[in-house]
Structures are given as structure tokens and as C-alpha cells.
Protein backbone atom coordinates (compact mmCIF):
# COMPACT_ATOMS: atom_id res chain seq x y z
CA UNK A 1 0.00 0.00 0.00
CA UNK A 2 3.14 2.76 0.93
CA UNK A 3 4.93 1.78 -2.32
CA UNK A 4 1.85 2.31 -4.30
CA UNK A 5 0.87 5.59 -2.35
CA UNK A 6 4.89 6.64 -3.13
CA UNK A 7 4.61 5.60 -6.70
CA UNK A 8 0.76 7.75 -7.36
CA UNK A 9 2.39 10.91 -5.61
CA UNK A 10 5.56 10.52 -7.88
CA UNK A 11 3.20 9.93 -10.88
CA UNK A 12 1.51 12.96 -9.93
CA UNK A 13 4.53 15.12 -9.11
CA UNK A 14 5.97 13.96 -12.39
CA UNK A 15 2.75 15.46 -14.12
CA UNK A 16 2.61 18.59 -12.19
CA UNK A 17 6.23 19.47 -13.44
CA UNK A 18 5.94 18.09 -16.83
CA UNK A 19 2.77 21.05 -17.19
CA UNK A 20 4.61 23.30 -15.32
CA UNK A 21 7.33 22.99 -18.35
CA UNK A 22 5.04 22.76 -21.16
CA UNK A 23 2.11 25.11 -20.42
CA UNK A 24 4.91 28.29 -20.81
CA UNK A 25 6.00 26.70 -24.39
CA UNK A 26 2.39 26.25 -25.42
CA UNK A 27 1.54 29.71 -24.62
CA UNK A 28 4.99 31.00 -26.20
CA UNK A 29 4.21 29.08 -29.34
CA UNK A 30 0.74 30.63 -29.54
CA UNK A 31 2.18 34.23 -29.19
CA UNK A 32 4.35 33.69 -31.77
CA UNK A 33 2.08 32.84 -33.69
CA UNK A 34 -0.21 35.60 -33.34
CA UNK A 35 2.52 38.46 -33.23
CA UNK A 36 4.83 38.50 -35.97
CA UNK A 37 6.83 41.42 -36.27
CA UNK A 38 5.24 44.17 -37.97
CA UNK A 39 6.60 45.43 -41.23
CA UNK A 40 7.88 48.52 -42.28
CA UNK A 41 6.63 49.18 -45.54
CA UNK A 42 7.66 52.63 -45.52
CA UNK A 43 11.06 52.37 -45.03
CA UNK A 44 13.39 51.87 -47.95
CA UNK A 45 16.86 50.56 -47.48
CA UNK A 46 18.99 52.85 -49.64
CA UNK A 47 22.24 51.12 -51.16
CA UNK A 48 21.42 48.41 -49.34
CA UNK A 49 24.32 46.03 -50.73
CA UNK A 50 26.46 48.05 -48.75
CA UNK A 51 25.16 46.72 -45.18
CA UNK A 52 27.50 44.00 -44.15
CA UNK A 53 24.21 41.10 -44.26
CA UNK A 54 22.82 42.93 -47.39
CA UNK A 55 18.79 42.09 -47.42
CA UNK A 56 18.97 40.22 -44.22
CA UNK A 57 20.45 43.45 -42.09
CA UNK A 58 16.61 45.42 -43.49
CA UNK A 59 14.69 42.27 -43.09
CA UNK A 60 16.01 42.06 -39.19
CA UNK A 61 15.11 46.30 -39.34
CA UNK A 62 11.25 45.24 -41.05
CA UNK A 63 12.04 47.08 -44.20
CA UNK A 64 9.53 47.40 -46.34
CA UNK A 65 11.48 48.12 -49.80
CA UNK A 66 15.23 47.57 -50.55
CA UNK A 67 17.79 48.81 -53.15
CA UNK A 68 20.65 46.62 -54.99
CA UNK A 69 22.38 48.47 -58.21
CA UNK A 70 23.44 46.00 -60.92
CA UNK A 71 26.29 46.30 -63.07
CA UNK A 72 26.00 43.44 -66.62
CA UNK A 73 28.91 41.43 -66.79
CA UNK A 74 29.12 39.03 -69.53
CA UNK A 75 25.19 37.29 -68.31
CA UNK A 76 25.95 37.46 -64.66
CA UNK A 77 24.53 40.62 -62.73
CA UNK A 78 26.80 42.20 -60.38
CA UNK A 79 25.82 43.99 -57.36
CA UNK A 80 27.93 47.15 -56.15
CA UNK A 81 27.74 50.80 -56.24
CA UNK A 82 30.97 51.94 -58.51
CA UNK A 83 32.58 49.66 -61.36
CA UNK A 84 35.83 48.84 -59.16
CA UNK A 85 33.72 47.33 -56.14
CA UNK A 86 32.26 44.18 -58.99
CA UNK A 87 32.92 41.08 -57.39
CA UNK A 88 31.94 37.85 -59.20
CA UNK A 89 30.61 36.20 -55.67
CA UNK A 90 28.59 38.89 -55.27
CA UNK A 91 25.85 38.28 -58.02
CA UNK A 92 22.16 39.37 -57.97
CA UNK A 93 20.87 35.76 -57.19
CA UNK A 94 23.26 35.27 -54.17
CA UNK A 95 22.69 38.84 -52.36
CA UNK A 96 18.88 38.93 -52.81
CA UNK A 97 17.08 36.27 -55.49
CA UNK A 98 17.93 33.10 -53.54
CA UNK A 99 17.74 34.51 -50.03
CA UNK A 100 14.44 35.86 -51.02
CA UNK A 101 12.96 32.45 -52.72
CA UNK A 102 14.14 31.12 -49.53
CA UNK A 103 12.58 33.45 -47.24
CA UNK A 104 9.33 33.34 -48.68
CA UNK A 105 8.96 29.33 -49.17
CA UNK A 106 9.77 29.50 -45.22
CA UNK A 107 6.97 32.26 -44.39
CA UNK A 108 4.32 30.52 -46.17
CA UNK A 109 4.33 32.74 -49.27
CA UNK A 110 5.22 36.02 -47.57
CA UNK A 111 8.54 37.66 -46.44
CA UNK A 112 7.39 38.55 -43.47
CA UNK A 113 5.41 35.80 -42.03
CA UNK A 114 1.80 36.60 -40.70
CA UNK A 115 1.16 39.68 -42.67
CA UNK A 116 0.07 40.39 -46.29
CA UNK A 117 1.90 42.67 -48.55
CA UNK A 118 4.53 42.90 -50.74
CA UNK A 119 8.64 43.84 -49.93
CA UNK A 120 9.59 46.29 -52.60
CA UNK A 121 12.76 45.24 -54.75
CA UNK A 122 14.28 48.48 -56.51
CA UNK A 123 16.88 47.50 -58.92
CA UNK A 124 18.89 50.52 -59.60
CA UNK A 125 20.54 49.31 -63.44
CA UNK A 126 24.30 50.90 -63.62
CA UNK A 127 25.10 49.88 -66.85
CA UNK A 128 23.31 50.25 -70.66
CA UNK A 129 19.64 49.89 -69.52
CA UNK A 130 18.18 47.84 -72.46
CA UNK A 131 20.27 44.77 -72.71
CA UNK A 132 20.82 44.64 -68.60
CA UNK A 133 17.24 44.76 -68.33
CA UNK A 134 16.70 41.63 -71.17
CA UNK A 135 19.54 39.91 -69.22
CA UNK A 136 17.59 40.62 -65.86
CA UNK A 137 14.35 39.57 -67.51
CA UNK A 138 15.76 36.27 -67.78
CA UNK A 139 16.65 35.82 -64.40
CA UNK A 140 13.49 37.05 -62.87
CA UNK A 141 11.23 34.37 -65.33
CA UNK A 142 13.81 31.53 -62.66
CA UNK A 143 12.04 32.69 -60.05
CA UNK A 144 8.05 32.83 -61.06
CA UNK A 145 6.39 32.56 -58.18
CA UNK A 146 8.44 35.42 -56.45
CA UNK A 147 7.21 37.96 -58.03
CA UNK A 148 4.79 40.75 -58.96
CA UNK A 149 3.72 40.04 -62.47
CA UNK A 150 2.16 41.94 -65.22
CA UNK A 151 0.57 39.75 -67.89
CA UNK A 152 -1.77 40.92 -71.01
CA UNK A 153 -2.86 43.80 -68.87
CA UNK A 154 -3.53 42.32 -65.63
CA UNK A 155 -1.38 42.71 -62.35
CA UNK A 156 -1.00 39.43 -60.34
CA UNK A 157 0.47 40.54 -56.92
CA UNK A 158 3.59 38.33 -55.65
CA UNK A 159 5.37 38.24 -52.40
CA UNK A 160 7.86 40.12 -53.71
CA UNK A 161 7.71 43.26 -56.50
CA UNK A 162 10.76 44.25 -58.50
CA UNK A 163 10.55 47.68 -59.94
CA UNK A 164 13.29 48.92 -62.23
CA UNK A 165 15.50 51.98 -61.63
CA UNK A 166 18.74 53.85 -63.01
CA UNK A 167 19.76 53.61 -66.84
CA UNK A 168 16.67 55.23 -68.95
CA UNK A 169 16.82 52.64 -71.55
CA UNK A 170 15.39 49.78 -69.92
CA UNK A 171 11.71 51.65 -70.18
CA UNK A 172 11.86 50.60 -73.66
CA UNK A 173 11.80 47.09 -73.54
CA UNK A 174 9.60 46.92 -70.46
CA UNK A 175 7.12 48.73 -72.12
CA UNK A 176 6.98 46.55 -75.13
CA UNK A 177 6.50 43.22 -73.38
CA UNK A 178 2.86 41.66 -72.47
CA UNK A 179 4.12 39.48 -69.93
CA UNK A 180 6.58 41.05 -67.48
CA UNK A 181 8.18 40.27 -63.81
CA UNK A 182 9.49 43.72 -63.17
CA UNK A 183 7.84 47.41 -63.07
CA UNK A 184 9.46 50.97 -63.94
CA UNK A 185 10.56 53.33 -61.47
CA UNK A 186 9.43 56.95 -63.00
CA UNK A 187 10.09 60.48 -62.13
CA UNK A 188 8.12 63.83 -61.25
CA UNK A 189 8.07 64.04 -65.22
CA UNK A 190 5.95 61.28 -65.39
CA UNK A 191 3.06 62.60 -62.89
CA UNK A 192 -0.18 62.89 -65.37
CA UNK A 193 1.38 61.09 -68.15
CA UNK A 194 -0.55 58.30 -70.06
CA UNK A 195 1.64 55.92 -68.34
CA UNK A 196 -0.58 53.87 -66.04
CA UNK A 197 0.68 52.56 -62.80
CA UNK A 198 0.40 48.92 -63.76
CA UNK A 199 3.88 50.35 -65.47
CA UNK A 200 4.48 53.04 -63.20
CA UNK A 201 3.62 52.28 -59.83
CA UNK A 202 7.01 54.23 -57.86
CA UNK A 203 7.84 57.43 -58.52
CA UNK A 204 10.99 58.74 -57.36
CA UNK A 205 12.89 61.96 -57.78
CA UNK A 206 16.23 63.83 -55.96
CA UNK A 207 14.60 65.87 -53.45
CA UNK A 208 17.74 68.58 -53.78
CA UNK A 209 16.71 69.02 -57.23
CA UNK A 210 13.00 69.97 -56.11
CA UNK A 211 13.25 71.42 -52.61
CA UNK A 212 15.55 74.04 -50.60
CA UNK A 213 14.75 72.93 -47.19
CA UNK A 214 16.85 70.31 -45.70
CA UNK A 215 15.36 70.20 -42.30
CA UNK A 216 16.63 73.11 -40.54
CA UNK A 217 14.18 76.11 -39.94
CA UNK A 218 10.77 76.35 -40.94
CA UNK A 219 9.35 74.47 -44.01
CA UNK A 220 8.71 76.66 -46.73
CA UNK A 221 4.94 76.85 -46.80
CA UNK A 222 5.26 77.03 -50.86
CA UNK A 223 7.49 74.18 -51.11
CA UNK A 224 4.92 72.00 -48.27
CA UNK A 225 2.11 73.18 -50.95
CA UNK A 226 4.28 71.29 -53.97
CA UNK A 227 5.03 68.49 -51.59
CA UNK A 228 1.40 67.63 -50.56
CA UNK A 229 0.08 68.11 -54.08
CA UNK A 230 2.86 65.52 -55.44
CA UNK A 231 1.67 63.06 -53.68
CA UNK A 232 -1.80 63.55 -54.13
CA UNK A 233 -1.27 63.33 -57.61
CA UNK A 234 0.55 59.89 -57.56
CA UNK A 235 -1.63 58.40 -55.20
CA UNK A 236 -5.05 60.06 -57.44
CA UNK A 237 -3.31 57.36 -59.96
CA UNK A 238 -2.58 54.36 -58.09
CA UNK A 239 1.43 55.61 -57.69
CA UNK A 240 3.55 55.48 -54.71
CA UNK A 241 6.39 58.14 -53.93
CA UNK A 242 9.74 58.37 -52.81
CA UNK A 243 12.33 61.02 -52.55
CA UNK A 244 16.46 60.19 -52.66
CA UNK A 245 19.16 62.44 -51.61
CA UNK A 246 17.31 63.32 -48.36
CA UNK A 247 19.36 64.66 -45.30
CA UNK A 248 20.28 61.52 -43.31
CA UNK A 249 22.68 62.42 -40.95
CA UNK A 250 21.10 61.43 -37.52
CA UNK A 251 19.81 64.59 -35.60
CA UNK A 252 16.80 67.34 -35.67
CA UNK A 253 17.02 68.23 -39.10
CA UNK A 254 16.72 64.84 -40.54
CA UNK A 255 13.76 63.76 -37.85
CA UNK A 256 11.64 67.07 -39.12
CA UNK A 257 12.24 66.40 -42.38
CA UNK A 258 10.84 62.72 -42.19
CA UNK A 259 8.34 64.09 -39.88
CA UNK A 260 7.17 66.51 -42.96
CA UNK A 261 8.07 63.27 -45.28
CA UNK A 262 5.03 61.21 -43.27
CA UNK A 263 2.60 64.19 -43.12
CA UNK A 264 2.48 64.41 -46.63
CA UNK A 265 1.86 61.10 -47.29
CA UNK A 266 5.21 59.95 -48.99
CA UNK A 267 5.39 56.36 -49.29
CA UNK A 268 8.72 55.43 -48.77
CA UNK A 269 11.49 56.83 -46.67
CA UNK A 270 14.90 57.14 -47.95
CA UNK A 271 17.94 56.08 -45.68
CA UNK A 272 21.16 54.25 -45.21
CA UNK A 273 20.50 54.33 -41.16
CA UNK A 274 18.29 51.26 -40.90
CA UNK A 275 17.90 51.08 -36.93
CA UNK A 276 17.80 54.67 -37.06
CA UNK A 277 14.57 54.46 -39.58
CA UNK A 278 13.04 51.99 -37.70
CA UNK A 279 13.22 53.82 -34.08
CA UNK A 280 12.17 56.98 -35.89
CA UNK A 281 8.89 54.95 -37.49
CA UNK A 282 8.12 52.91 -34.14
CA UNK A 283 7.98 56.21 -32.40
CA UNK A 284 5.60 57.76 -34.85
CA UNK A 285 3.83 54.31 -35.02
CA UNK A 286 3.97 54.44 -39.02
CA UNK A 287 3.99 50.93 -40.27
């Protein structure tokens, strides 16, 4: 009767730990599931190659949009920002295609796991747009499930959307195919054009080359006027905006200048500070 007595309280003290271990795990498991981290859609990761992880340093920040320039060499595509930085390790596919593909088969079809929407690929082309675009053509089509696609005048989203920037001449070709994996990145030009955004869904433009103010002082209330009405243009047709050479040396000028940046409505912010992006958007709570 004692050793059976001894033997039910072990049983039960063996139970009582055993939940004791598990019930924490089962609960972790279920907030894990239910709270992904929340992307960042509105922060773009300017010369992004140039992180030391490049893709995985934004994806750890929640960026919503990153940039990679491409230089054509022979059929291989080249990541780096000047001509003497080309490294033949350091190829398109390895820095952001594969990891990407990879990403996305383990989030269940997204790149951030748990939420919908689309991370922004911006391909800046370095060298003579029309044949680097062809050549980059044919890579995309290897991965056809990745992306954003345009096809006979439909748009089918993708967990990933590649729009095309630098070198002028790739519009050509992109705007002759009916079946593309890849969009074109306009500028302030193209506001009102006949260009629709299922071509032109980003544009982008230097903000030096439109606007004094760099932060410090009072915002011009002229130049606030142009701001707000460019983006209410883009967005009246279906575009998204982004401005480059914007002050981004930590401090109070840069902060008021996104500040003014996410009262207008811009769509993506422009930096090469990606924790310093992400504090700045948590603390305005601007996903």
C-alpha cells in the first residue's frame, strides 16, 4: 500500500512538473504565432548592398522596400555601387534572389510571415539599360512565383515586386512586353502622363533638385504646398512616392524632415541608417 501511495504521488509530481514545463512553451508558441513582427513598408533601405548582411540586415530592421544596383557582366549581374567594387561572388541571385525564394517558401508565401503585402525590390541598373534589363528579364522568369507580375494587362500581386531603376533605356523594352516580372521606377516628369501605374507604380525623384529645405528652420509653406500636391497626384493614380538624396545624418534636421516626409503622405522613406529608420517609425507608429 506505501509503495503504491509513493509511486501515485511521484506519478503525480511527475505530471505537475511536466505542465509546469510545457504550459509556458504552449503559450509562447501561440504568441508567436499571433505576433509577428510588424513590417515597415515605408522604409526603404537605400544602397542596401552596402550593409554588411545585405537584405537580411533590413529584413532584421522590417524594411519594407530595398535597393541593390546592378552592373552586366558578360550574363551574370553584379551587385555594387561603382565599377571597381564588382565582385563575381557577389551576383544578384546570391545577395537577394535566392535569399528571397528562400525566405518566402519559409513564411508561407510572404517575407514577413503573418502579414500580407509585398517587400519592394528596386533595382537601380548601372550599366546600358536595355540589354541589362533583357539579361535581368531572364533571371526574374527563374524565379516565377516570387514575383509581382504583369501579364496581357492584368497585375498578379507576388510576395515580392521588382521595380526597375537607373539607366533610362530599360523603359523601352519593359514597355513593349505583355508578360513582365518587373515594373518601372518613374520620375516627377511622369506625374499625369498616359503611363498607367500597372507600369508606373514608384515614382521617385532627388529631393535637392526639387526642394531648398533640408530640415533646418521652418518648411517653406510654398514648397509644403508642392510636396502635398505631389503626392496627391501619384496616389489620385494608383502611384507610390519616394524622394532620394534626403538629409540623413542622424539629428533634428533629418527627424523634421521625415516628420514633414510622413505628413504628406510619402510612401517610402529614404535612408542608409536602418535602426535609425526603424526607431524613428516605431515612435511615430507608421507601419
Amino acid at each position: 500500500m506505501a509503495l503504491t501511495t509513493r509511486r501515485r504521488a511521484l506519478t503525480t509530481l511527475g505530471a505537475a512538473l511536466a505542465g509546469t514545463v510545457a504550459l509556458p512553451a504552449t503559450r509562447a508558441l501561440a504568441g508567436e504565432q499571433r505576433h509577428w513582427p510588424r513590417p515597415l513598408w515605408r522604409a526603404h533601405a537605400h544602397n542596401d548592398y552596402e550593409h554588411p548582411r545585405p537584405l537580411l540586415d533590413a529584413l532584421d530592421h522590417r524594411f519594407g522596400s530595398v535597393e541593390a544596383d546592378i552592373y552586366l557582366v558578360g550574363d551574370q549581374l553584379l551587385v555594387a555601387h561603382d565599377p571597381e567594387d564588382l565582385d563575381p561572388t557577389r551576383t544578384l541571385e546570391s545577395l537577394y534572389l535566392d535569399p528571397l525564394a528562400a525566405r518566402v517558401r519559409a513564411g508561407h508565401g510572404s517575407v514577413y510571415r503573418g502579414h500580407r503585402g509585398s517587400l519592394q525590390l528596386l533595382v537601380d541598373i548601372k550599366t546600358e539599360g536595355s540589354s541589362t534589363y533583357l539579361e535581368l528579364d531572364r533571371h526574374l522568369a527563374r524565379y516565377r512565383h516570387l514575383f509581382t507580375t504583369y501579364a496581357h494587362g492584368r497585375v498578379f500581386p507576388g510576395p515580392v515586386t521588382a521595380v526597375i531603376s537607373g539607366d533610362r533605356a530599360a523603359r523601352k523594352p519593359m514597355a513593349a512586353q505583355r508578360v513582365r516580372r518587373a515594373f518601372y521606377d518613374g520620375r516627377l516628369a511622369d506625374l499625369g502622363s498616359s503611363a498607367p501605374a500597372s507600369f508606373i507604380p514608384l515614382v521617385s525623384d532627388n529631393w535637392t533638385l526639387n526642394f531648398t529645405w533640408q530640415g533646418i528652420g521652418a518648411f517653406p509653406d510654398a514648397e509644403r504646398r508642392k510636396l502635398h500636391g505631389i503626392v496627391r497626384a501619384a496616389h489620385a493614380h494608383g502611384q507610390k512616392v519616394r524622394f532620394w538624396a534626403t538629409p540623413d545624418t542622424a539629428g533634428a534636421a533629418r527627424d523634421a524632415l521625415w516628420t514633414e516626409l510622413l505628413a504628406a503622405g510619402v510612401d517610402y522613406l529614404n535612408t542608409d541608417d536602418l535602426a535609425g529608420l526603424e526607431a524613428f517609425l516605431d515612435a511615430h507608429g507608421a507601419a
